[in-house]
C-alpha atoms as a PDB file:
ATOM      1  CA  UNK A   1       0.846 -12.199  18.411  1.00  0.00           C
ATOM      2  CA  UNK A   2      -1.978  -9.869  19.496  1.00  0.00           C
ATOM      3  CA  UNK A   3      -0.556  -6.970  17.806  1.00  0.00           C
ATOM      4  CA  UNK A   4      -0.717  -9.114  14.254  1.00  0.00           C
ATOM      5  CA  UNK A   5      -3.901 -10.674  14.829  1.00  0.00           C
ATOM      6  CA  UNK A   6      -5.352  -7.187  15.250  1.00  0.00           C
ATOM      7  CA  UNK A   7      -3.505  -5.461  12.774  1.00  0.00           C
ATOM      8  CA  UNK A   8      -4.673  -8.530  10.226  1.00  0.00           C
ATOM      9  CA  UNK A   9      -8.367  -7.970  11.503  1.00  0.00           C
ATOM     10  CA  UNK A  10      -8.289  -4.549  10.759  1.00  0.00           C
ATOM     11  CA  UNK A  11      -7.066  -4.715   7.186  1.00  0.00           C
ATOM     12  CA  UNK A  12      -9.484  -7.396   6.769  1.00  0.00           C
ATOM     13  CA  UNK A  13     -12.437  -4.699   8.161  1.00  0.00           C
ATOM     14  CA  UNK A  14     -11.226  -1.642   5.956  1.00  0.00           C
ATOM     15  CA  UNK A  15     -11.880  -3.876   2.598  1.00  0.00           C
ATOM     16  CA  UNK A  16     -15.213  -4.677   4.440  1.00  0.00           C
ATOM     17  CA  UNK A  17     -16.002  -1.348   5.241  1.00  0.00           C
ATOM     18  CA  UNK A  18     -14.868  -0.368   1.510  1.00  0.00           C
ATOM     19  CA  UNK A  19     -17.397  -2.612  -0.144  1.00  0.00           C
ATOM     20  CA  UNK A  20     -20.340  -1.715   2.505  1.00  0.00           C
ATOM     21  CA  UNK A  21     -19.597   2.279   1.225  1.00  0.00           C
ATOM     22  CA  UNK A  22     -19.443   1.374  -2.432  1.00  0.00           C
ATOM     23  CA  UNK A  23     -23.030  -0.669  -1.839  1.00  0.00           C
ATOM     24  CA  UNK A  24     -24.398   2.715  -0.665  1.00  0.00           C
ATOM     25  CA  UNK A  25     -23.263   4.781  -3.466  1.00  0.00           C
ATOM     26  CA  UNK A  26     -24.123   2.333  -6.100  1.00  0.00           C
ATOM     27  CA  UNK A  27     -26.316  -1.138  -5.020  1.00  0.00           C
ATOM     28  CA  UNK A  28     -24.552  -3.964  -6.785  1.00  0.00           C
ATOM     29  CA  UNK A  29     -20.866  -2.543  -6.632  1.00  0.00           C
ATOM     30  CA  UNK A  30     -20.225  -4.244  -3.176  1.00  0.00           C
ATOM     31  CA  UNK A  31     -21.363  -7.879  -4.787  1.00  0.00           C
ATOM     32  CA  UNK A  32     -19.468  -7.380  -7.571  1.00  0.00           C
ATOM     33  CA  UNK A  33     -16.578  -6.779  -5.413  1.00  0.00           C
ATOM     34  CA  UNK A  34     -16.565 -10.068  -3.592  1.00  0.00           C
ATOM     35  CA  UNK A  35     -17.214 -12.452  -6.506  1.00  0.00           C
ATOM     36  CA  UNK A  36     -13.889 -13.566  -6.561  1.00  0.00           C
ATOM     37  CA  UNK A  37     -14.681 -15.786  -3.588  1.00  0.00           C
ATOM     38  CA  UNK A  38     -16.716 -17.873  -6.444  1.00  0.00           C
ATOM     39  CA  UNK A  39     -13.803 -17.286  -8.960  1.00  0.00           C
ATOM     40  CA  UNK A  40     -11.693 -20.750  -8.926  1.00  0.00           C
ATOM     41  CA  UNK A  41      -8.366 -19.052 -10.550  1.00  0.00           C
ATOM     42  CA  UNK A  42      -8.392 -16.063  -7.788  1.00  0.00           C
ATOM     43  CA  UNK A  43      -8.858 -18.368  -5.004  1.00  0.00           C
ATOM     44  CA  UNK A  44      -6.537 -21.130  -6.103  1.00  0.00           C
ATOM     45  CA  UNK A  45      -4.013 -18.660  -6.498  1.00  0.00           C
ATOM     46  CA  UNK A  46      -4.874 -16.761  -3.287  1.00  0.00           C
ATOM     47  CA  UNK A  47      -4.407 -19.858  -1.318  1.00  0.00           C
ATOM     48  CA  UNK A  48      -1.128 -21.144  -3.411  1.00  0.00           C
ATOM     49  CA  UNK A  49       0.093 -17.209  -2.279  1.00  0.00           C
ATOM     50  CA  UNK A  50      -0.838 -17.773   1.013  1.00  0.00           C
ATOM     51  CA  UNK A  51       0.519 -21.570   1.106  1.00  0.00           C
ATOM     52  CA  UNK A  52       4.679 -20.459  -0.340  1.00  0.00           C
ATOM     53  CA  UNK A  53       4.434 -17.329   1.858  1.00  0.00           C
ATOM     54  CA  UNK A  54       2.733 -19.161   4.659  1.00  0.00           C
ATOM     55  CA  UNK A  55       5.522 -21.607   4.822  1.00  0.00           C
ATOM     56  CA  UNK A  56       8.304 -19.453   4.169  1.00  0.00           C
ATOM     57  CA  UNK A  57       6.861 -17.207   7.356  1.00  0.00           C
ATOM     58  CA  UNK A  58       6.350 -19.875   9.387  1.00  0.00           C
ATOM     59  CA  UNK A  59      10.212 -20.719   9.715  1.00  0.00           C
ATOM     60  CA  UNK A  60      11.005 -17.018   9.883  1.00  0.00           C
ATOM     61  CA  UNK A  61       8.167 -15.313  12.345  1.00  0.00           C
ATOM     62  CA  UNK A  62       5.867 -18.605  13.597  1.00  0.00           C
ATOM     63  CA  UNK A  63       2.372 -17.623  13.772  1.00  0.00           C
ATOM     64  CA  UNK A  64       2.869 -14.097  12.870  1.00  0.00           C
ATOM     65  CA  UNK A  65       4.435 -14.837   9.143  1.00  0.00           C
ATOM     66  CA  UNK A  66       1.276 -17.785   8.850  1.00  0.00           C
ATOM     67  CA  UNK A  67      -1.313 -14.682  10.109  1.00  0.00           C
ATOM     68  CA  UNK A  68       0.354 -12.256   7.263  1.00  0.00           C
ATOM     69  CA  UNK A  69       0.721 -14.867   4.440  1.00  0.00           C
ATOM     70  CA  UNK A  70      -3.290 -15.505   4.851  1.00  0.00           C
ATOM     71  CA  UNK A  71      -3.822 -11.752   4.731  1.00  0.00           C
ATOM     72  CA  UNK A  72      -1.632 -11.743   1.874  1.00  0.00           C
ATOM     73  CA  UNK A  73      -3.204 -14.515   0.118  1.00  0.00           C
ATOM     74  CA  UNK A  74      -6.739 -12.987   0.482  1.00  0.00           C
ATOM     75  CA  UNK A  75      -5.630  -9.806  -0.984  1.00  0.00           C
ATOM     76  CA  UNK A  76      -4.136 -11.800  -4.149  1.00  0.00           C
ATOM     77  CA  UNK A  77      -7.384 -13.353  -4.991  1.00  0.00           C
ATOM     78  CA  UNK A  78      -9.509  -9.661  -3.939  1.00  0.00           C
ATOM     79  CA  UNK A  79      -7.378  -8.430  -6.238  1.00  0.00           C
ATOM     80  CA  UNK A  80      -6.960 -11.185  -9.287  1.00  0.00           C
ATOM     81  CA  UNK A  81     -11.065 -11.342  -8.813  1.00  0.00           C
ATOM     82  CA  UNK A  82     -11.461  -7.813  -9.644  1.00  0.00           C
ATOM     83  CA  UNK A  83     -10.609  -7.593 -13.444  1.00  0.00           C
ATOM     84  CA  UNK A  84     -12.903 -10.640 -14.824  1.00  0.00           C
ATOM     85  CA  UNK A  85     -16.436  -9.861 -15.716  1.00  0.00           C
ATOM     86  CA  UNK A  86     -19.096 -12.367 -14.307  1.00  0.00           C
ATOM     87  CA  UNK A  87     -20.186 -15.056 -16.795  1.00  0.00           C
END
């Protein structure tokens, strides 16, 4: 389990780390980057991503499969949030 958790933590730092660099080249670009927490159709289907492959990874790994299905789910909305324009 600690081997996931930190694996999980550091995927979660690198996209942190990415929009912290992309601030310092250009102000703005790192904001931009994490508006899709404020985007209701990348969250919703970050968390129903998260929810199927949370449940199918529960019965397979336990905790592991729930720790990569919420990595997994944040990445779907990062990524769904990235094409819309803010309105």
């Amino acid at each position: 389990m600690g081997a996931t958790l930190l694996v999980a933590a550091i995927v979660i730092a690198a996209l942190v780390v990415r929009s912290a660099l992309a601030e310092l080249r250009e102000p703005g670009t790192g904001r931009r980057q994490w508006m899709f927490l404020s985007d209701r159709r990348a969250v919703a289907a970050g968390a129903l991503t998260a929810l199927a492959l949370g449940l199918l990874g529960w019965r397979q790994a336990g905790v592991e499969g729930a720790v990569w299905a919420g990595l997994a789910g944040i990445l779907v909305a990062f990524v769904m949030g990235q094409g819309r324009r803010p309105q």
